[in-house]
Structure formats: C-alpha cells, structure tokens
N, C-alpha and C. Protein backbone atom coordinates (compact mmCIF):
# COMPACT_ATOMS: atom_id res chain seq x y z
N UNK A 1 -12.54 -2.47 -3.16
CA UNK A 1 -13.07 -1.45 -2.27
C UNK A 1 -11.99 -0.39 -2.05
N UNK A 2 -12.32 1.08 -2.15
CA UNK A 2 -11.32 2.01 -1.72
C UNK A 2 -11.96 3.13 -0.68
N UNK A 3 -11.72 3.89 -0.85
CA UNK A 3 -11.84 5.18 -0.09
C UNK A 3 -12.66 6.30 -0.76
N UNK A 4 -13.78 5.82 -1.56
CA UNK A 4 -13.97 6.69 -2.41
C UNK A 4 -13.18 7.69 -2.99
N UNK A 5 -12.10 7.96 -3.71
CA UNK A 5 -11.55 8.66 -4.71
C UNK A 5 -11.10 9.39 -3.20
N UNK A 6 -10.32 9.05 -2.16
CA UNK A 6 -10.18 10.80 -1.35
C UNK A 6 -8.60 10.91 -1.97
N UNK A 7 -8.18 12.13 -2.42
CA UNK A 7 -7.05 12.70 -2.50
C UNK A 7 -6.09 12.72 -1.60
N UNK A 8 -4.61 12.78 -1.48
CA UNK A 8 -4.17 13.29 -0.62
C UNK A 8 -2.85 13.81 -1.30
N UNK A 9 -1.77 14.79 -0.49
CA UNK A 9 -0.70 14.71 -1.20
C UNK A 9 0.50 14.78 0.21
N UNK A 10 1.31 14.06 -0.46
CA UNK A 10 2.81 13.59 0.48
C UNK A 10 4.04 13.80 -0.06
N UNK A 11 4.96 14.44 1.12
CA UNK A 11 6.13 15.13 0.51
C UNK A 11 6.80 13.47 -0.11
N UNK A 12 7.42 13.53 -0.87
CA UNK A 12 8.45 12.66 -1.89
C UNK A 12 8.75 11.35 -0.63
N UNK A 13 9.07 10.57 -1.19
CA UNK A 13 9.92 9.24 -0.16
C UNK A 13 8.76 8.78 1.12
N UNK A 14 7.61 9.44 1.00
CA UNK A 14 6.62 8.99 2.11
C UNK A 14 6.45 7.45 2.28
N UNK A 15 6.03 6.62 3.27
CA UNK A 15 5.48 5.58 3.12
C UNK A 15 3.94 5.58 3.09
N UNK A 16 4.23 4.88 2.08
CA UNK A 16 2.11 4.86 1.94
C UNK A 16 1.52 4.15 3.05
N UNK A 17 1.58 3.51 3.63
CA UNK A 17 0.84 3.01 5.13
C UNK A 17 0.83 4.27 6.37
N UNK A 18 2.04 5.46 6.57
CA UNK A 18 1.94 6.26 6.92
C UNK A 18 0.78 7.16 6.29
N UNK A 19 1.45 7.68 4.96
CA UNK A 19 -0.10 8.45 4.39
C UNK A 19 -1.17 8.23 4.77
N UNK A 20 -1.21 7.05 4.57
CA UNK A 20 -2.84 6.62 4.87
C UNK A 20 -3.36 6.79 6.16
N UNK A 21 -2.08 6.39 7.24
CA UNK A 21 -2.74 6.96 8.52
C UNK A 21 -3.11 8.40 8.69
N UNK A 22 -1.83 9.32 8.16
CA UNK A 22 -1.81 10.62 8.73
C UNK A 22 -3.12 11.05 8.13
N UNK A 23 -3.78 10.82 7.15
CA UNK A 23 -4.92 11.18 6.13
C UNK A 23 -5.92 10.40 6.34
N UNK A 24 -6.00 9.45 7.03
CA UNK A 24 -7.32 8.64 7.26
C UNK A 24 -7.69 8.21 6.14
N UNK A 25 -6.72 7.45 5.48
CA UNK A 25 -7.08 6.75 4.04
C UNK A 25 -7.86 5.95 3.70
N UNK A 26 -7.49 4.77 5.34
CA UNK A 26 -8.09 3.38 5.29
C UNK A 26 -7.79 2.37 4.61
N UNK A 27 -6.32 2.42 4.41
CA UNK A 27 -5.49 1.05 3.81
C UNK A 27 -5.93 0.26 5.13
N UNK A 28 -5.76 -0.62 5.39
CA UNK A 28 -6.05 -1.67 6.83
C UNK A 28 -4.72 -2.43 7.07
N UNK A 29 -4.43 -2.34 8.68
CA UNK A 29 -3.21 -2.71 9.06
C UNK A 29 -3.37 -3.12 10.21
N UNK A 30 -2.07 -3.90 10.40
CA UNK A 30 -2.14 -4.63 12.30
C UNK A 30 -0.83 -3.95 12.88
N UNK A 31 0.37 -4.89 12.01
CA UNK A 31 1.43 -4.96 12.81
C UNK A 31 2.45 -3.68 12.16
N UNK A 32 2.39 -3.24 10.89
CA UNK A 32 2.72 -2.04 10.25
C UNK A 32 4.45 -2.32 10.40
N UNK A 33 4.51 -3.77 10.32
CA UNK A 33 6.22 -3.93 10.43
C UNK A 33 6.74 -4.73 9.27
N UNK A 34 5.83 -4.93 8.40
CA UNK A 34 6.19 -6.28 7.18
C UNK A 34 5.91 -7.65 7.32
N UNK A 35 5.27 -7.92 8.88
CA UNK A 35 4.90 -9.35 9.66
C UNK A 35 3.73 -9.70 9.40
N UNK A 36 2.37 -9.21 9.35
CA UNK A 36 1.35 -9.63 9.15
C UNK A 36 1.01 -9.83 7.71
N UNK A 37 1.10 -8.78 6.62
CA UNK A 37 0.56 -9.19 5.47
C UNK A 37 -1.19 -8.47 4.94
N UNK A 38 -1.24 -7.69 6.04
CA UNK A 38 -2.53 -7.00 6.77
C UNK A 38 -2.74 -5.51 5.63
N UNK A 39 -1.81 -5.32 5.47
CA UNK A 39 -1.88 -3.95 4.63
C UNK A 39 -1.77 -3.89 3.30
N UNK A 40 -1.65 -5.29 2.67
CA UNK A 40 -2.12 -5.60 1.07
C UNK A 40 -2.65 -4.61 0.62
N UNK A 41 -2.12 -3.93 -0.47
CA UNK A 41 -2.76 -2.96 -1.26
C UNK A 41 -2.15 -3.15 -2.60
N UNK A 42 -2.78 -3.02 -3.96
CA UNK A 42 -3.35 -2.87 -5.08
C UNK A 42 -2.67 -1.36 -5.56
N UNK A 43 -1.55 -0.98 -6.10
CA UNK A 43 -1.31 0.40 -6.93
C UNK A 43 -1.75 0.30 -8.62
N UNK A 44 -2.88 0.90 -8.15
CA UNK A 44 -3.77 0.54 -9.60
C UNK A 44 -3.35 2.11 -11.29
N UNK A 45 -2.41 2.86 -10.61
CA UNK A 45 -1.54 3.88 -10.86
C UNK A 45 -0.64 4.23 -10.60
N UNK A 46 0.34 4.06 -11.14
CA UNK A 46 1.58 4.70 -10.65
C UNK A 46 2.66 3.97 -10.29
N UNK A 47 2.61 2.45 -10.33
CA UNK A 47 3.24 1.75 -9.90
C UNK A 47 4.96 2.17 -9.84
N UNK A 48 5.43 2.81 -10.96
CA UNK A 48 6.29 3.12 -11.53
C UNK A 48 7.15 4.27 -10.64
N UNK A 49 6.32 4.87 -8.96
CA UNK A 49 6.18 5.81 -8.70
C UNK A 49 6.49 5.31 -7.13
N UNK A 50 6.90 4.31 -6.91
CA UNK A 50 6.96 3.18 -5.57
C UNK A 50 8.37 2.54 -5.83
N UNK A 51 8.97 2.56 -4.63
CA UNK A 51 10.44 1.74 -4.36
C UNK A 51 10.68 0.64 -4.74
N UNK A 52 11.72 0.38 -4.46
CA UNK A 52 11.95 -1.16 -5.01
C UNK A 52 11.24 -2.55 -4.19
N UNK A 53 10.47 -3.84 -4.34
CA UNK A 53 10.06 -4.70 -3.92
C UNK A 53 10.79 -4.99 -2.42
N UNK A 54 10.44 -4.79 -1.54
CA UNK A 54 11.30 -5.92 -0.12
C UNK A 54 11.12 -6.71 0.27
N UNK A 55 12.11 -7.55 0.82
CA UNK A 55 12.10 -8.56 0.82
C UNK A 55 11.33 -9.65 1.68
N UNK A 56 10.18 -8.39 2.53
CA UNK A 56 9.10 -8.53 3.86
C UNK A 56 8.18 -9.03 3.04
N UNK A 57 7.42 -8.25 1.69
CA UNK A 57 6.58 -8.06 0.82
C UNK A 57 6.69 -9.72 0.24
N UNK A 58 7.93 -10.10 -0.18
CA UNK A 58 7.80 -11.38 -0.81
C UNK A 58 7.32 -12.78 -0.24
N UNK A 59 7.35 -12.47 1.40
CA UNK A 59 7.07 -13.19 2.44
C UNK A 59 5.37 -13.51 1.95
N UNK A 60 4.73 -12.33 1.69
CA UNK A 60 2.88 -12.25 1.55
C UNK A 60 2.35 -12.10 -0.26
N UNK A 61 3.48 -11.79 -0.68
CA UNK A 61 3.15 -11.81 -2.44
C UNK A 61 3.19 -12.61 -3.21
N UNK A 62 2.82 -13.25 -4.47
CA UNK A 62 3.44 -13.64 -5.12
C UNK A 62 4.10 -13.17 -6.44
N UNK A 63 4.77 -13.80 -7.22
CA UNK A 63 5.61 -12.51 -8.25
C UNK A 63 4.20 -12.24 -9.16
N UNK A 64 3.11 -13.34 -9.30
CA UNK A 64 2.27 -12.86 -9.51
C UNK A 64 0.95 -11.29 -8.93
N UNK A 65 1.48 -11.36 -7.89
CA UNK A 65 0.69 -10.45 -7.27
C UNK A 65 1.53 -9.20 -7.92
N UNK A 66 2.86 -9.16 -7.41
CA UNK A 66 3.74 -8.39 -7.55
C UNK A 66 3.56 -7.72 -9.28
N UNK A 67 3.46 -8.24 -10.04
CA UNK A 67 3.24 -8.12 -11.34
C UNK A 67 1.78 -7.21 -11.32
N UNK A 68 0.83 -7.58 -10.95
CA UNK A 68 -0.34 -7.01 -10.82
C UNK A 68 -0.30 -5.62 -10.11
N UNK A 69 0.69 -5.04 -9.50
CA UNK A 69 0.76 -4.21 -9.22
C UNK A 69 0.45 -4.25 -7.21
N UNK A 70 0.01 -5.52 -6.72
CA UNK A 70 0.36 -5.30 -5.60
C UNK A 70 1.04 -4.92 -4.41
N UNK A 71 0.75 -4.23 -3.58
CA UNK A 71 2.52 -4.30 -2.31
C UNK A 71 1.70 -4.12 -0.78
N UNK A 72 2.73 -4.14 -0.25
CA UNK A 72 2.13 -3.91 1.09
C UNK A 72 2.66 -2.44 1.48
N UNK A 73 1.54 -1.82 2.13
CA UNK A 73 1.98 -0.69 2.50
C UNK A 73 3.02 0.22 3.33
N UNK A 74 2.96 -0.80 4.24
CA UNK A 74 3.89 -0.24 5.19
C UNK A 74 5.22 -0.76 5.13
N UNK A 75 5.66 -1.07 3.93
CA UNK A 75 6.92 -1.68 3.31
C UNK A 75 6.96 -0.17 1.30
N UNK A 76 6.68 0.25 1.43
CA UNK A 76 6.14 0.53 0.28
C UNK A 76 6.42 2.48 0.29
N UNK A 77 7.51 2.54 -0.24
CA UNK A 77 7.72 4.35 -0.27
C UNK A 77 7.46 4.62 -1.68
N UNK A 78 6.53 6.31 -1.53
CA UNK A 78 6.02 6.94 -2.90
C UNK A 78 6.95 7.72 -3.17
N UNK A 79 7.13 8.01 -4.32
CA UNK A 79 7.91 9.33 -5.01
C UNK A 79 7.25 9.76 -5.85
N UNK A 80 5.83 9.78 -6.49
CA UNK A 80 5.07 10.26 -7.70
C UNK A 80 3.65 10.39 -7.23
N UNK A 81 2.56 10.31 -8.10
CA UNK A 81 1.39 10.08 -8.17
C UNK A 81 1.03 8.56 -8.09
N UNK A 82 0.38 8.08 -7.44
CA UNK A 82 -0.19 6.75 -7.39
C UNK A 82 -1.77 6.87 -7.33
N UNK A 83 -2.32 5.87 -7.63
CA UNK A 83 -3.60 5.73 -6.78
C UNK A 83 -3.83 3.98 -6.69
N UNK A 84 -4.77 4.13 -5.30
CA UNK A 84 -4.55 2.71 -4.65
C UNK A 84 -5.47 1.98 -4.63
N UNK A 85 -5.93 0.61 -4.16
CA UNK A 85 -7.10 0.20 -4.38
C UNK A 85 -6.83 -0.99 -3.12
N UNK A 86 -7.87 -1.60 -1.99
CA UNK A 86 -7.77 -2.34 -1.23
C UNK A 86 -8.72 -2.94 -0.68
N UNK A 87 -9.03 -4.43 -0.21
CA UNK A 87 -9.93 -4.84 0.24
C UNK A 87 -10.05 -4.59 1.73
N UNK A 88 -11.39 -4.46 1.94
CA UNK A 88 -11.45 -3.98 3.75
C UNK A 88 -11.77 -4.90 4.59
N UNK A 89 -11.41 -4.02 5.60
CA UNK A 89 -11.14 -4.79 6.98
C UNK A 89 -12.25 -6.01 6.94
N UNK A 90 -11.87 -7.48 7.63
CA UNK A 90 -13.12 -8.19 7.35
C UNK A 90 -13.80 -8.29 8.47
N UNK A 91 -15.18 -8.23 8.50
CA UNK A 91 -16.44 -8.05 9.06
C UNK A 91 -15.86 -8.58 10.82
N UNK A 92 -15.86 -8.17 11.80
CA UNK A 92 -15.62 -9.71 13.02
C UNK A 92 -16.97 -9.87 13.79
C-alpha cells in the first residue's frame, strides 16, 4: 500500500519520516525515535540514495529485510530520488 504515486521534493540530508510528515505522505509512525518499529518502510527506488543502516533499524530488521530494501523512516536520511512503499496503519 502507498500513497498513490504523490510526489514530493526535499532539500538533500532530509529524513524521510519528516518528509512524509511535512507532505502528508502517510508513512505511519508512533514514537518517531527508532523505539517502536512503527515506521517500516520499503525503498522500492533509490535505495542507493539513503544513509548508512543504524543501529535502531537493526533492533526491527532483519539483514534480510535490510537487503530487500527496507528501513525505518525516522532513522533513515535521503540524498537522491527514492520512491517508497508501506503497509498501513492497522484497522483498530
């Protein structure tokens, strides 16, 4: 599930969990500190275009995920083009 294709653009070094807020992206988040695991997201582009892995992220990943191109957002700075992909909030 995504956001239907919405665009956005962010100056260099942004965090993508920010983006998404300032833009109403709709990545899904709680604690936006590396603690919950809540902001799982999918860089289905660009991976190549995102910081190095931290060490919050490894807490909720596995190197398998990690390989797949997963991260968490609010651990997670852009420098390129990406595009993202994420499952939503679940139903309560």
């Amino acid at each position: 599930m995504t956001n239907a294709g919405k665009t956005v653009t962010a100056a260099s070094n942004s965090n993508l969990l920010r983006i998404s807020l300032r833009e109403q992206g709709g990545i899904p988040f709680k604690c936006g500190g590396g603690i919950c695991g809540t902001c799982r997201c999918r860089i289905e582009q660009g991976l190549e275009h995102t910081d190095a892995v931290k060490p919050k992220e490894r807490k909720h990943l596995s190197e398998q995920d990690l390989a797949e191109g997963y991260r968490m957002a609010c651990q997670t700075f852009v420098n390129g083009d990406i595009a993202v992909s994420w499952e939503p909030k679940p139903a309560r």
